[in-house]
N, C-alpha and C. Protein backbone atom coordinates (compact mmCIF):
# COMPACT_ATOMS: atom_id res chain seq x y z
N UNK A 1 46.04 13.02 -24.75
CA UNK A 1 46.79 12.62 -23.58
C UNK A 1 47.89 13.64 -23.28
N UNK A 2 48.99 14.18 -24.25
CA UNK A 2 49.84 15.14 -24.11
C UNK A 2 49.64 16.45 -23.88
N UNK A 3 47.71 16.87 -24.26
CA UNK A 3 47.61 17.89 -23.52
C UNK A 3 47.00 17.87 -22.30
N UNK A 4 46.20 16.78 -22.18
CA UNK A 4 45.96 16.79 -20.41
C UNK A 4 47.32 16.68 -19.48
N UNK A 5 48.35 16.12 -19.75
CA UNK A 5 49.67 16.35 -18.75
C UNK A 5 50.06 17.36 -19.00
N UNK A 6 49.95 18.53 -19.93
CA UNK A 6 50.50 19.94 -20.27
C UNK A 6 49.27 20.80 -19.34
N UNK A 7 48.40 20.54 -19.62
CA UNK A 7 47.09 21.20 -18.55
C UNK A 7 47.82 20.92 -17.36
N UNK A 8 47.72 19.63 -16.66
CA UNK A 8 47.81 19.33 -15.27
C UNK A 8 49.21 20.20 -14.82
N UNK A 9 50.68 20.24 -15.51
CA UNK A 9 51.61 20.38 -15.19
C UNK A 9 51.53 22.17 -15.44
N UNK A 10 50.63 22.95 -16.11
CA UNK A 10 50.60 24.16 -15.92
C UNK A 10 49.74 24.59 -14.59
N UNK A 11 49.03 24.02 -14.23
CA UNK A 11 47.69 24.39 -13.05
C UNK A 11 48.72 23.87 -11.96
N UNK A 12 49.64 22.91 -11.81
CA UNK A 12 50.48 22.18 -10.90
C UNK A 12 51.10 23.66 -10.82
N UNK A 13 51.49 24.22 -11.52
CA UNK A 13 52.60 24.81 -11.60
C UNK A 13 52.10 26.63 -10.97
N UNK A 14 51.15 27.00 -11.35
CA UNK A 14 50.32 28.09 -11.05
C UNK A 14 49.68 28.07 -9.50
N UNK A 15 49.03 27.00 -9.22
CA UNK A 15 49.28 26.39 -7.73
C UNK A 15 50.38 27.01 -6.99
N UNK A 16 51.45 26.23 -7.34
CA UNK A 16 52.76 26.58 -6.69
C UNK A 16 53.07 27.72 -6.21
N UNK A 17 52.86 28.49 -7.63
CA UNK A 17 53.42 30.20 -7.42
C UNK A 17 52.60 30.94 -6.98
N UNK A 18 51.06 30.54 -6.99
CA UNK A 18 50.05 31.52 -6.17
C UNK A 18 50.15 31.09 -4.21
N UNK A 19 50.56 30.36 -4.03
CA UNK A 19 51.14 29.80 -2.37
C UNK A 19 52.30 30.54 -2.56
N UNK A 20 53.14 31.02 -2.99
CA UNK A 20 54.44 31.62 -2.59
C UNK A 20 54.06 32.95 -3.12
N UNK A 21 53.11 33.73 -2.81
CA UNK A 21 52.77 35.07 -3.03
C UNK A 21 53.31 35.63 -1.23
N UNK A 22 54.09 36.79 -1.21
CA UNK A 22 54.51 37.33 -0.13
C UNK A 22 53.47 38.04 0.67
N UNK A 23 53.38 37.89 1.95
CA UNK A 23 51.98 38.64 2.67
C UNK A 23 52.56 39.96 3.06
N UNK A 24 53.71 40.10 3.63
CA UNK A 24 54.46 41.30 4.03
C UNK A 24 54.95 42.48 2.79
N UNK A 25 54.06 43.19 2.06
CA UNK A 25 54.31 43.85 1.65
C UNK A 25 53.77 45.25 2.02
N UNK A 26 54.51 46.33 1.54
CA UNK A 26 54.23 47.50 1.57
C UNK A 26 52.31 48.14 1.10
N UNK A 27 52.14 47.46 0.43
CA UNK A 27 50.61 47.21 -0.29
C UNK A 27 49.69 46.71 0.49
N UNK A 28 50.17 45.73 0.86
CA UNK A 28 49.17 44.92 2.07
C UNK A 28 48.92 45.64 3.26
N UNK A 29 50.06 46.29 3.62
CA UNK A 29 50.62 47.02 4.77
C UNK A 29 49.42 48.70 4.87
N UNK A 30 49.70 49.23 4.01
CA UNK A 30 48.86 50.65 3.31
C UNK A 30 47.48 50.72 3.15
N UNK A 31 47.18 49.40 2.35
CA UNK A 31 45.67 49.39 2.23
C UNK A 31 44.73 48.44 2.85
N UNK A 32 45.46 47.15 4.07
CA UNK A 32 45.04 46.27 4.69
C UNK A 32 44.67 46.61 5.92
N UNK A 33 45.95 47.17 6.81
CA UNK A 33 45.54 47.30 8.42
C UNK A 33 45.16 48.88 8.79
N UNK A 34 43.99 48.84 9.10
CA UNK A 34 43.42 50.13 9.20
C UNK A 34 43.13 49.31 10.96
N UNK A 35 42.73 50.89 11.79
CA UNK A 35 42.40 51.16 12.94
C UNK A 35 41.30 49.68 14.05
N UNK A 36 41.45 49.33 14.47
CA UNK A 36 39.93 48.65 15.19
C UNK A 36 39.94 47.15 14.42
N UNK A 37 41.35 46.47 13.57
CA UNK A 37 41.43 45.01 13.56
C UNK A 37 42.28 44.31 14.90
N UNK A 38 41.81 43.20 15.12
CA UNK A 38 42.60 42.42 16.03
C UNK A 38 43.86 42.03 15.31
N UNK A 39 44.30 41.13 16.55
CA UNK A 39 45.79 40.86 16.27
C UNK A 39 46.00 39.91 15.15
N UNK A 40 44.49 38.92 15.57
CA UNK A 40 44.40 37.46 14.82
C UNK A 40 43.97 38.21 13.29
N UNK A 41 43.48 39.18 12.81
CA UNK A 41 43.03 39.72 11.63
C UNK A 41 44.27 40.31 10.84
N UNK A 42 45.10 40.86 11.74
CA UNK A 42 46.72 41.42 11.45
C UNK A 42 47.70 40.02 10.77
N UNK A 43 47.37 39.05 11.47
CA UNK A 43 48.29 38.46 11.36
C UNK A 43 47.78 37.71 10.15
N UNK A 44 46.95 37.22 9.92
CA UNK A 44 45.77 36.67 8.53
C UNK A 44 46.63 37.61 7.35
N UNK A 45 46.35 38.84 7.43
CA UNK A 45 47.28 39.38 6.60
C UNK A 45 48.42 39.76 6.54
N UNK A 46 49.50 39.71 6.87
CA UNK A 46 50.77 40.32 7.07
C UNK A 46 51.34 38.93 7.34
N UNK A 47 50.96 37.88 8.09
CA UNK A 47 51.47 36.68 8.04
C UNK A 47 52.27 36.88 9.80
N UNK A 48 53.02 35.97 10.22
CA UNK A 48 53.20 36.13 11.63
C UNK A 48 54.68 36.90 11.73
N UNK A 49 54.70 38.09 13.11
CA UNK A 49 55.53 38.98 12.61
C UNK A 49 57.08 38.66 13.32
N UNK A 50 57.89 39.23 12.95
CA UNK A 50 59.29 39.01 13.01
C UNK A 50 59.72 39.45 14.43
N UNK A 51 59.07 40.03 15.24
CA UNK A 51 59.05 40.20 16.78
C UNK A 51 57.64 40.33 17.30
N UNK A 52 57.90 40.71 18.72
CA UNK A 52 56.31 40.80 18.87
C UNK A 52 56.32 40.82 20.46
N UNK A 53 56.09 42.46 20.74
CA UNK A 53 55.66 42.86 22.15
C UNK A 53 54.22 43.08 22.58
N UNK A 54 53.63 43.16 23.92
CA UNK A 54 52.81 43.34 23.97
C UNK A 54 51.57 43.90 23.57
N UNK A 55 52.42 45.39 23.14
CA UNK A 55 51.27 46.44 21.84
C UNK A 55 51.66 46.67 21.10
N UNK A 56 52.76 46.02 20.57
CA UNK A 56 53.19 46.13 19.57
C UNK A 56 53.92 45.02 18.79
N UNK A 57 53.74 44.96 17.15
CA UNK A 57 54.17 43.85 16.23
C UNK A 57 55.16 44.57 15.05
N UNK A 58 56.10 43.69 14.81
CA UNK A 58 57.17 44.44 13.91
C UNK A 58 57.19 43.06 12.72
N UNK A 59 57.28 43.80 11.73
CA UNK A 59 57.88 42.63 10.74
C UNK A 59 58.92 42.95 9.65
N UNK A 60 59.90 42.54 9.51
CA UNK A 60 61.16 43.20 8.95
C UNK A 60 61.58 42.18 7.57
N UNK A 61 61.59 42.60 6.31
CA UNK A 61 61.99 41.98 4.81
C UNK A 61 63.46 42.59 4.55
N UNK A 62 64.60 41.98 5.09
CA UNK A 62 66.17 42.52 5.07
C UNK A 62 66.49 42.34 3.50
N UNK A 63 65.57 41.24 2.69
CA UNK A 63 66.13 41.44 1.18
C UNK A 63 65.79 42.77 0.56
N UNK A 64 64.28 43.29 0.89
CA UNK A 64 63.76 44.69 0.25
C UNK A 64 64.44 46.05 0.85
N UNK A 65 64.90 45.77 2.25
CA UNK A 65 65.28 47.33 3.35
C UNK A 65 64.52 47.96 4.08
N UNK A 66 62.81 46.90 4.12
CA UNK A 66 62.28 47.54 4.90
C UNK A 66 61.65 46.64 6.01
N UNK A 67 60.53 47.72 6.43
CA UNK A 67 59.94 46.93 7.72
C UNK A 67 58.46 47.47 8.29
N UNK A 68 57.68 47.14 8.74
CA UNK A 68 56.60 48.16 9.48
C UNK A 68 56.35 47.78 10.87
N UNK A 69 55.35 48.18 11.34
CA UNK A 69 55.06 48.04 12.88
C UNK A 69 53.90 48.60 13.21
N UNK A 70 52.99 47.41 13.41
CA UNK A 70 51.38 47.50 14.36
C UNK A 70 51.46 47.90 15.97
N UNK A 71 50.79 48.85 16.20
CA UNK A 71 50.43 49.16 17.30
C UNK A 71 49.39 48.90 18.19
N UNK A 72 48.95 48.01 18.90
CA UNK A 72 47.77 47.87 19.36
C UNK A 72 47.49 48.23 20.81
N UNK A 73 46.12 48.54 21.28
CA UNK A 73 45.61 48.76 22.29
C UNK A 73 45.91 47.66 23.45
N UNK A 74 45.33 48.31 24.71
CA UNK A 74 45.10 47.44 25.53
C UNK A 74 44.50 45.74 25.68
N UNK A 75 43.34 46.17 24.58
CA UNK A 75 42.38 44.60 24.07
C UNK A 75 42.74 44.17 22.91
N UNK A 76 43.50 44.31 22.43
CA UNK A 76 44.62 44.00 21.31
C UNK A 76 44.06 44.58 20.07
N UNK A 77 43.35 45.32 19.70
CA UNK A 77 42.66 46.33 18.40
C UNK A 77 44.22 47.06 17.70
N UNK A 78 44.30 47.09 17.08
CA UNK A 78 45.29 48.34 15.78
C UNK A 78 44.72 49.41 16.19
N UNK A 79 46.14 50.24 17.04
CA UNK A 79 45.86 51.55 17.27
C UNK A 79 46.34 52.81 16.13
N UNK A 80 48.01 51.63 15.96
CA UNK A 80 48.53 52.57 14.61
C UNK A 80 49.54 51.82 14.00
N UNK A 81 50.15 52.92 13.26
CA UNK A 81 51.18 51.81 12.35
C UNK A 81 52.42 52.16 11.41
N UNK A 82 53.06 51.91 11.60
CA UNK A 82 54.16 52.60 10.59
C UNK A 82 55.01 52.11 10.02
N UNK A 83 55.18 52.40 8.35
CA UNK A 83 56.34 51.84 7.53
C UNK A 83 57.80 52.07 7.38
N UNK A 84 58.88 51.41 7.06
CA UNK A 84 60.36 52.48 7.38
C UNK A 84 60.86 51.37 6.08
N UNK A 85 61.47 52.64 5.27
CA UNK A 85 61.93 52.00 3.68
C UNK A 85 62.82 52.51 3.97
N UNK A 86 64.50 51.80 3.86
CA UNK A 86 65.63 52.26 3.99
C UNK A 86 66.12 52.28 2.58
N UNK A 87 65.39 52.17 1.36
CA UNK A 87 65.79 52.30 -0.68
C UNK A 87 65.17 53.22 -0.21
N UNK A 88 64.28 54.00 0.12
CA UNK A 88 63.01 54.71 -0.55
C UNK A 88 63.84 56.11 -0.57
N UNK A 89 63.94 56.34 -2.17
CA UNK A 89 64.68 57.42 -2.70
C UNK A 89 63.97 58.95 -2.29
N UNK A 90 64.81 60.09 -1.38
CA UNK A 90 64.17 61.19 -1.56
C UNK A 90 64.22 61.99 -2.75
N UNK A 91 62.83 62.75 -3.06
CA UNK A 91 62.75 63.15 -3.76
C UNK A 91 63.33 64.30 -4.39
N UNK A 92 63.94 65.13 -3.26
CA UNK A 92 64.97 66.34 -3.68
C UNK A 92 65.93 66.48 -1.80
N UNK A 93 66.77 65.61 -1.98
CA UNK A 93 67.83 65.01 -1.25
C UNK A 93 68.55 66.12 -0.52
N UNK A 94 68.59 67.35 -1.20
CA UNK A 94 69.31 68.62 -1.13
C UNK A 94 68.33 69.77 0.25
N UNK A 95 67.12 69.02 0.22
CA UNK A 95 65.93 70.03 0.77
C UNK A 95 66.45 70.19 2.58
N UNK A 96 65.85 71.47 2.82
CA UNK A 96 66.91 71.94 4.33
C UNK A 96 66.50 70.75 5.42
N UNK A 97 65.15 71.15 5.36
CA UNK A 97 64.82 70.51 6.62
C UNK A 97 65.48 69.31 6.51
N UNK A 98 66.00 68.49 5.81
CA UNK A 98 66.28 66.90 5.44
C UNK A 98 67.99 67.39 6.51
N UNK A 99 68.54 68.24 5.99
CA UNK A 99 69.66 68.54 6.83
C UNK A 99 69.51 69.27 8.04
N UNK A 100 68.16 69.06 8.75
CA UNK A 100 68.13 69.62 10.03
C UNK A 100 67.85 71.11 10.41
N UNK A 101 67.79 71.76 9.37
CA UNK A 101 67.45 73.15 8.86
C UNK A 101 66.04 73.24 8.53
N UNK A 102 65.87 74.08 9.55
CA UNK A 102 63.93 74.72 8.77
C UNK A 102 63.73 74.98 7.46
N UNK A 103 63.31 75.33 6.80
CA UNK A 103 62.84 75.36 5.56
C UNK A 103 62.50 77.09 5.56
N UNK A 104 62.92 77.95 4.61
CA UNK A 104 62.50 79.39 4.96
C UNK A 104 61.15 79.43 4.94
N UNK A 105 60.70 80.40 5.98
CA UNK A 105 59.38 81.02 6.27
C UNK A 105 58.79 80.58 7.39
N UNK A 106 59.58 79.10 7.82
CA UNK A 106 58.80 78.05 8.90
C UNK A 106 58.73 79.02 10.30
N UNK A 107 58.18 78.55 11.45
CA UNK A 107 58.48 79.35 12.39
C UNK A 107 59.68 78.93 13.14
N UNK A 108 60.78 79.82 13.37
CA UNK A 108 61.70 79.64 14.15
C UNK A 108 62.86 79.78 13.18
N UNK A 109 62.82 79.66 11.80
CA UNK A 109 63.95 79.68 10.71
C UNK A 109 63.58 80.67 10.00
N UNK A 110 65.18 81.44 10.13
CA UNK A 110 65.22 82.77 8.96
C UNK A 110 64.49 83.11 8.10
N UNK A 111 64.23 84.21 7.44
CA UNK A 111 63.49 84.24 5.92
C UNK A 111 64.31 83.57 5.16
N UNK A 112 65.57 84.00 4.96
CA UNK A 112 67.12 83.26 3.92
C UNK A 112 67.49 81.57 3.87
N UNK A 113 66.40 81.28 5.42
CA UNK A 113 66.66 79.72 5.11
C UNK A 113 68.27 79.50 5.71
N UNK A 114 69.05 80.08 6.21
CA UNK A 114 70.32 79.50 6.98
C UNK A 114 69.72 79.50 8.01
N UNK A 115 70.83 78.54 9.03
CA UNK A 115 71.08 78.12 10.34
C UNK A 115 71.03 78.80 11.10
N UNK A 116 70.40 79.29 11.71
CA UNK A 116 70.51 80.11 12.64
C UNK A 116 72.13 80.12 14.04
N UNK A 117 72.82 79.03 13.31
CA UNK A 117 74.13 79.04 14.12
C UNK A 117 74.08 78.16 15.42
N UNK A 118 73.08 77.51 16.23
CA UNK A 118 72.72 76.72 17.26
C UNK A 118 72.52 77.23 18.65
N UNK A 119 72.10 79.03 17.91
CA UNK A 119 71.52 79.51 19.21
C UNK A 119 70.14 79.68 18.78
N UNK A 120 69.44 79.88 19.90
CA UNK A 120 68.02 80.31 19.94
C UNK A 120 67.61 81.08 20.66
N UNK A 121 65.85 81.87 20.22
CA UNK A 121 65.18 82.94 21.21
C UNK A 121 64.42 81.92 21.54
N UNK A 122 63.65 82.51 22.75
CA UNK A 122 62.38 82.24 23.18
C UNK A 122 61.75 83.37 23.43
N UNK A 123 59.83 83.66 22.98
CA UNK A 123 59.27 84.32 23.16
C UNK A 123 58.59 84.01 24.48
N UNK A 124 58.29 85.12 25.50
CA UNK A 124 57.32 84.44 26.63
C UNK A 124 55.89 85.25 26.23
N UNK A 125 54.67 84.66 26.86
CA UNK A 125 53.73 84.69 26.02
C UNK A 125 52.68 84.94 28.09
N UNK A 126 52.55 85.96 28.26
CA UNK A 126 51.58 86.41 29.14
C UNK A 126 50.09 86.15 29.17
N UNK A 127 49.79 84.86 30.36
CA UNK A 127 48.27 84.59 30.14
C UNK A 127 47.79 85.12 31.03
N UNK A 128 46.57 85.98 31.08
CA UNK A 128 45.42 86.66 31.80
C UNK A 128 44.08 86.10 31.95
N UNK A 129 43.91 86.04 33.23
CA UNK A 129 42.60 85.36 33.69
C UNK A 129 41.51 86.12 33.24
């Protein structure tokens, strides 16, 4: 008898916590909504979103810092999609372009990798019929 109420009250209990599994994650997000699902297939997974314009769906987790956003077509299909992690640590914090600076070698930035100071060239480029 004391282990059938220890059974029931663990499966009671596993129940519980498999219903409070979060749909809005980064995981779900990455490897779930690919190109050519509907809205009603989006929302099955990701769960229903935190705004929601015509071609577009946003859903925002303020405890984690982040958020993503479905893009859809005209007939409501997933055109595209994008994640925004406001923790998500860079990996070398110091790197130019991150400060608005080309990166040396790029086109338009020095070999040395400084600023070019906030002037610029332009090349003009002659097309022939």
């Amino acid at each position: 008898m004391r282990s059938t109420m220890l059974l029931l009250v663990l499966t009671g209990t596993t129940v519980l916590l498999g219903g409070c599994e979060k749909k809005f994650t980064q995981k779900r997000f990455d490897t779930m909504i690919v190109n050519g699902q509907t809205k009603m297939e989006v929302e099955k997974i990701l769960g229903q979103p935190d705004a929601q314009w015509e071609t577009s769906w946003k859903w925002v987790d303020f405890d984690e810092g982040c958020s993503g956003k479905v893009v859809f077509d005209e007939n409501g299909k997933v055109i595209g999609k994008k994640w925004s992690d406001v923790n998500r640590e860079d990996p070398d914090p110091e790197t130019q372009w991150r400060k608005g600076e080309l990166p040396p070698g790029s086109k338009g930035g020095r070999e040395d990798g400084a600023s070019s100071g906030g002037s610029s060239t332009s090349t003009e480029i002659e097309i022939t019929p």
